[in-house]
C-alpha atoms as a PDB file:
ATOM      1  CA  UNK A   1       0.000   0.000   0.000  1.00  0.00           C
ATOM      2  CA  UNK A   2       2.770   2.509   0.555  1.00  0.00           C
ATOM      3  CA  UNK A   3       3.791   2.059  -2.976  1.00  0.00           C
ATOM      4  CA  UNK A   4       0.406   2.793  -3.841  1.00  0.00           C
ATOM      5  CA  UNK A   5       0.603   5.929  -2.150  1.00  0.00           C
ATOM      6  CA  UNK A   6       4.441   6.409  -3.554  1.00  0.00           C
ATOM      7  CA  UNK A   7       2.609   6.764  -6.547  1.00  0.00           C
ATOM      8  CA  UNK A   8       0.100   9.265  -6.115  1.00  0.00           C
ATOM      9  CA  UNK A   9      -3.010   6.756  -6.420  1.00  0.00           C
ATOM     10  CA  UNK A  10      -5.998   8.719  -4.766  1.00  0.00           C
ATOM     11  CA  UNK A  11      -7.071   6.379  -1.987  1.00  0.00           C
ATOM     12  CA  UNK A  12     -10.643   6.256  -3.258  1.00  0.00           C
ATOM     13  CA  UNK A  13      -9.430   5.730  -7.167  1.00  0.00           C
ATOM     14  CA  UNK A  14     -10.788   2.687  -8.836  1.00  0.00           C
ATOM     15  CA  UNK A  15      -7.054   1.169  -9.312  1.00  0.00           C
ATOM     16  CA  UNK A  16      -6.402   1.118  -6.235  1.00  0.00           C
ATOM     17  CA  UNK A  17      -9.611  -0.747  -5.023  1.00  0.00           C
ATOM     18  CA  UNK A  18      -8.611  -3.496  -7.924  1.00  0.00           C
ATOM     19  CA  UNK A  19      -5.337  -3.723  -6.801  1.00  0.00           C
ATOM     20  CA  UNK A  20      -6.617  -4.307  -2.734  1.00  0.00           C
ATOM     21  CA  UNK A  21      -8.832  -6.804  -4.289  1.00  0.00           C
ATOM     22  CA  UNK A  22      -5.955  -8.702  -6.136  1.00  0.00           C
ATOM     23  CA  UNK A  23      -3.738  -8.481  -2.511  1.00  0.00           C
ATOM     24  CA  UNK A  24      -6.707  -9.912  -1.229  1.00  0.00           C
ATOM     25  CA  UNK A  25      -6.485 -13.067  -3.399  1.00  0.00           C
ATOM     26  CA  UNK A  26      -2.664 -13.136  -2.582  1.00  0.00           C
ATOM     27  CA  UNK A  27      -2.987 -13.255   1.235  1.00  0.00           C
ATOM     28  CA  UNK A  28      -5.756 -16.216   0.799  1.00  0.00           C
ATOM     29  CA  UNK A  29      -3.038 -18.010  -1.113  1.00  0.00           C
ATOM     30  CA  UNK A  30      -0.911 -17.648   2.122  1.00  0.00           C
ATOM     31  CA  UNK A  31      -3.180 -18.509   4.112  1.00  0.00           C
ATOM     32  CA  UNK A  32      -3.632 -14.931   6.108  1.00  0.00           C
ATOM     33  CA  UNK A  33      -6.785 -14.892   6.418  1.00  0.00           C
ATOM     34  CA  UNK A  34      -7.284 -11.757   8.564  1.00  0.00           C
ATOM     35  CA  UNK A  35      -5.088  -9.587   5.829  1.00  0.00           C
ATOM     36  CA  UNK A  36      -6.962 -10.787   2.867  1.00  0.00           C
ATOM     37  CA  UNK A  37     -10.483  -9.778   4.692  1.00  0.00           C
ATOM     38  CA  UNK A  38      -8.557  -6.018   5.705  1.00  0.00           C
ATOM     39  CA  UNK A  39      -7.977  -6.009   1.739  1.00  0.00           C
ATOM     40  CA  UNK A  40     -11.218  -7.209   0.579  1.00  0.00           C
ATOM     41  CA  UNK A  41     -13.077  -4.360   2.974  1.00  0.00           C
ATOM     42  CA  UNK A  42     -11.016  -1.861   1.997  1.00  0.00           C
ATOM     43  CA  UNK A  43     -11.408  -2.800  -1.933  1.00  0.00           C
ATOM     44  CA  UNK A  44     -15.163  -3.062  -1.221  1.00  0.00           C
ATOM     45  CA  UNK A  45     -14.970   0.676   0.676  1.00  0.00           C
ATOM     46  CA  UNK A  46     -13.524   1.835  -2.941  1.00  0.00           C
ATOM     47  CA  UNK A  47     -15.473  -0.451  -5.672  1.00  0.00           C
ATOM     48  CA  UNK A  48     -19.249  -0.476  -3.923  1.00  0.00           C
ATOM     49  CA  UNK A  49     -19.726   3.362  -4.285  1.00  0.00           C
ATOM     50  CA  UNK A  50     -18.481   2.824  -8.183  1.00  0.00           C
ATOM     51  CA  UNK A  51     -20.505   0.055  -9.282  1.00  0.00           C
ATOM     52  CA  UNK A  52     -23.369  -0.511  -6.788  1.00  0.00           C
ATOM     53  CA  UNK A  53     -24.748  -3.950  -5.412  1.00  0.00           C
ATOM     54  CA  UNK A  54     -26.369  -5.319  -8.408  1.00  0.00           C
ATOM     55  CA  UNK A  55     -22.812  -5.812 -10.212  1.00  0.00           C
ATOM     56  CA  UNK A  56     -20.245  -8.513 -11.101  1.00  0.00           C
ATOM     57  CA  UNK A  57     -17.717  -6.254  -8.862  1.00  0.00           C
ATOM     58  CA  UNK A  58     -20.251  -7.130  -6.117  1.00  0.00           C
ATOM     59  CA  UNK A  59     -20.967 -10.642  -6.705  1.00  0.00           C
ATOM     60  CA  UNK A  60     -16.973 -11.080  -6.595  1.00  0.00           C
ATOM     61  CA  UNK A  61     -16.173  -9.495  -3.441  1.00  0.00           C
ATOM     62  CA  UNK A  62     -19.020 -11.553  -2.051  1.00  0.00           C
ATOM     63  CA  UNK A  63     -17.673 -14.606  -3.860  1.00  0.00           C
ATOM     64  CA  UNK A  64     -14.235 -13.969  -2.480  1.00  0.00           C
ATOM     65  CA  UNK A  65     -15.787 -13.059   0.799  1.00  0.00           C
ATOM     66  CA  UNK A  66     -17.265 -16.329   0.773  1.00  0.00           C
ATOM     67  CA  UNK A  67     -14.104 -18.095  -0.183  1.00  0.00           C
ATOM     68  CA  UNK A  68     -12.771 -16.477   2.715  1.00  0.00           C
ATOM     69  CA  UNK A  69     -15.062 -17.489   5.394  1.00  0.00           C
ATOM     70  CA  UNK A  70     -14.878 -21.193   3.781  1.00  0.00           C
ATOM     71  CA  UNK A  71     -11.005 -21.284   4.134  1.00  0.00           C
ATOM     72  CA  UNK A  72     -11.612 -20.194   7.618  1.00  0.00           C
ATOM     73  CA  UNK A  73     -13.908 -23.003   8.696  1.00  0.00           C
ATOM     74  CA  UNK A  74     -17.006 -20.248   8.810  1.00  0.00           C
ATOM     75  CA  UNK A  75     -19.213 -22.533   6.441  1.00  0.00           C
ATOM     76  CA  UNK A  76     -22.611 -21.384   7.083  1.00  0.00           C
ATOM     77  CA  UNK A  77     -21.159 -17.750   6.390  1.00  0.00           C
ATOM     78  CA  UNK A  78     -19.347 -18.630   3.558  1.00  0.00           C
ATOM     79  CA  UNK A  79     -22.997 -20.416   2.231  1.00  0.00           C
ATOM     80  CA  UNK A  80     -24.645 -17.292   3.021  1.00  0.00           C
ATOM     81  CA  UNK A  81     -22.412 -15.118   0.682  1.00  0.00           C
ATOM     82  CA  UNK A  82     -21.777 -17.752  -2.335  1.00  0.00           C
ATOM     83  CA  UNK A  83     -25.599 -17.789  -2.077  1.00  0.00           C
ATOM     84  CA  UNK A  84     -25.751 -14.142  -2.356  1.00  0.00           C
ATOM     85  CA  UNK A  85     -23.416 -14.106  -5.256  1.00  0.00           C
ATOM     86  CA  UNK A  86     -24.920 -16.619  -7.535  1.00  0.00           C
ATOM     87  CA  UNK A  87     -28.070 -14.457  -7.039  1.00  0.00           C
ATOM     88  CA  UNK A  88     -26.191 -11.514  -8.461  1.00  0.00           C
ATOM     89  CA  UNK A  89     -24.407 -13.242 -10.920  1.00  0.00           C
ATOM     90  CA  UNK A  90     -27.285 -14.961 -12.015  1.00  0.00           C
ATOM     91  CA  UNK A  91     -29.501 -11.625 -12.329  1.00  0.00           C
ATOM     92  CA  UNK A  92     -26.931  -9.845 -14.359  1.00  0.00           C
ATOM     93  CA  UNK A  93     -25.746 -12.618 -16.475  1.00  0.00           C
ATOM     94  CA  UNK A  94     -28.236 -15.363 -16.670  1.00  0.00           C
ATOM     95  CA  UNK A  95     -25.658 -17.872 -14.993  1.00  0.00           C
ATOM     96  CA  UNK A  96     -23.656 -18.582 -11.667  1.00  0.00           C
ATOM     97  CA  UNK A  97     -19.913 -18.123 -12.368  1.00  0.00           C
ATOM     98  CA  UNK A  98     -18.177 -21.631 -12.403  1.00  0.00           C
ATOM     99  CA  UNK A  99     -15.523 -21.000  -9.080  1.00  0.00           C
ATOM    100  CA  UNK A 100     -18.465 -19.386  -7.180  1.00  0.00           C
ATOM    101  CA  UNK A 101     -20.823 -22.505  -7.759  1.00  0.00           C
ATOM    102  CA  UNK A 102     -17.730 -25.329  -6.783  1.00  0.00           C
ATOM    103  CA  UNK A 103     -17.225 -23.694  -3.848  1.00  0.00           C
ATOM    104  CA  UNK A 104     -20.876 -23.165  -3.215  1.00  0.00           C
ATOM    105  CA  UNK A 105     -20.911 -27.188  -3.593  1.00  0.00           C
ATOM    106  CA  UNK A 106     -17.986 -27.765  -1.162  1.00  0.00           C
ATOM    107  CA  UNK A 107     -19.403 -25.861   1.406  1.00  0.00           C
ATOM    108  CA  UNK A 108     -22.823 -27.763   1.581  1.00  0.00           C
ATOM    109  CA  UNK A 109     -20.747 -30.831   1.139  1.00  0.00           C
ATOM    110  CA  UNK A 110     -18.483 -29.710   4.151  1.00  0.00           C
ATOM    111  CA  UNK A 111     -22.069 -28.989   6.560  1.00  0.00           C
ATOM    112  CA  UNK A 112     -23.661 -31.700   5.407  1.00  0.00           C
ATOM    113  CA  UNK A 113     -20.713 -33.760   6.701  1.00  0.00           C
ATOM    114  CA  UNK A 114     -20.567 -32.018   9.928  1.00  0.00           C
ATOM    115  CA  UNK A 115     -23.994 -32.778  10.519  1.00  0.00           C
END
């Protein structure tokens, strides 16, 4: 982030809320959890005001959101917001995108299990 602001990228620009986003998906990768949710709110803080709720900018941070909450063990969370994306992405583009729906799937295989 201090690169970011090295650069002269407005904290509220649309960049920089894409490029929180994409640090988000890095710290998942890692495995740090609790970074890649401070990146996701932060990108969502920038993006939400830009393209509203009933967008595929949405739908992802609540897909990655979800992915999130399902890395962390937090499956009927993680339900809740792949559920909530598919509805978006479903609305705007007639279909569920492919990641969101598999790990939709895992997740109700994971509770079904635990029940």
């Amino acid at each position: 982030l201090a690169w970011l602001d090295s650069q002269n990228v407005p904290s509220n620009a649309e960049e920089r809320g894409w490029i929180l986003n994409s640090l988000c998906i890095a710290y998942m990768y890692r495995q740090e959890y609790e970074a890649a949710n401070e990146m996701l709110n932060k990108a969502e803080l920038i993006l939400l005001p830009i393209y509203g709720k009933q967008s595929d900018v949405f739908a992802t941070i609540l897909h990655n959101k979800g992915r999130i909450a399902q890395l962390e063990g937090k499956l009927d969370e993680a339900k809740q917001l792949l559920e909530e994306a598919i509805k978006i992405q479903i609305e705007i583009n007639g279909k569920a995108f492919d990641k969101t729906i598999q790990y939709l799937d895992e997740v109700k295989h994971a509770i079904e299990i635990r029940l």
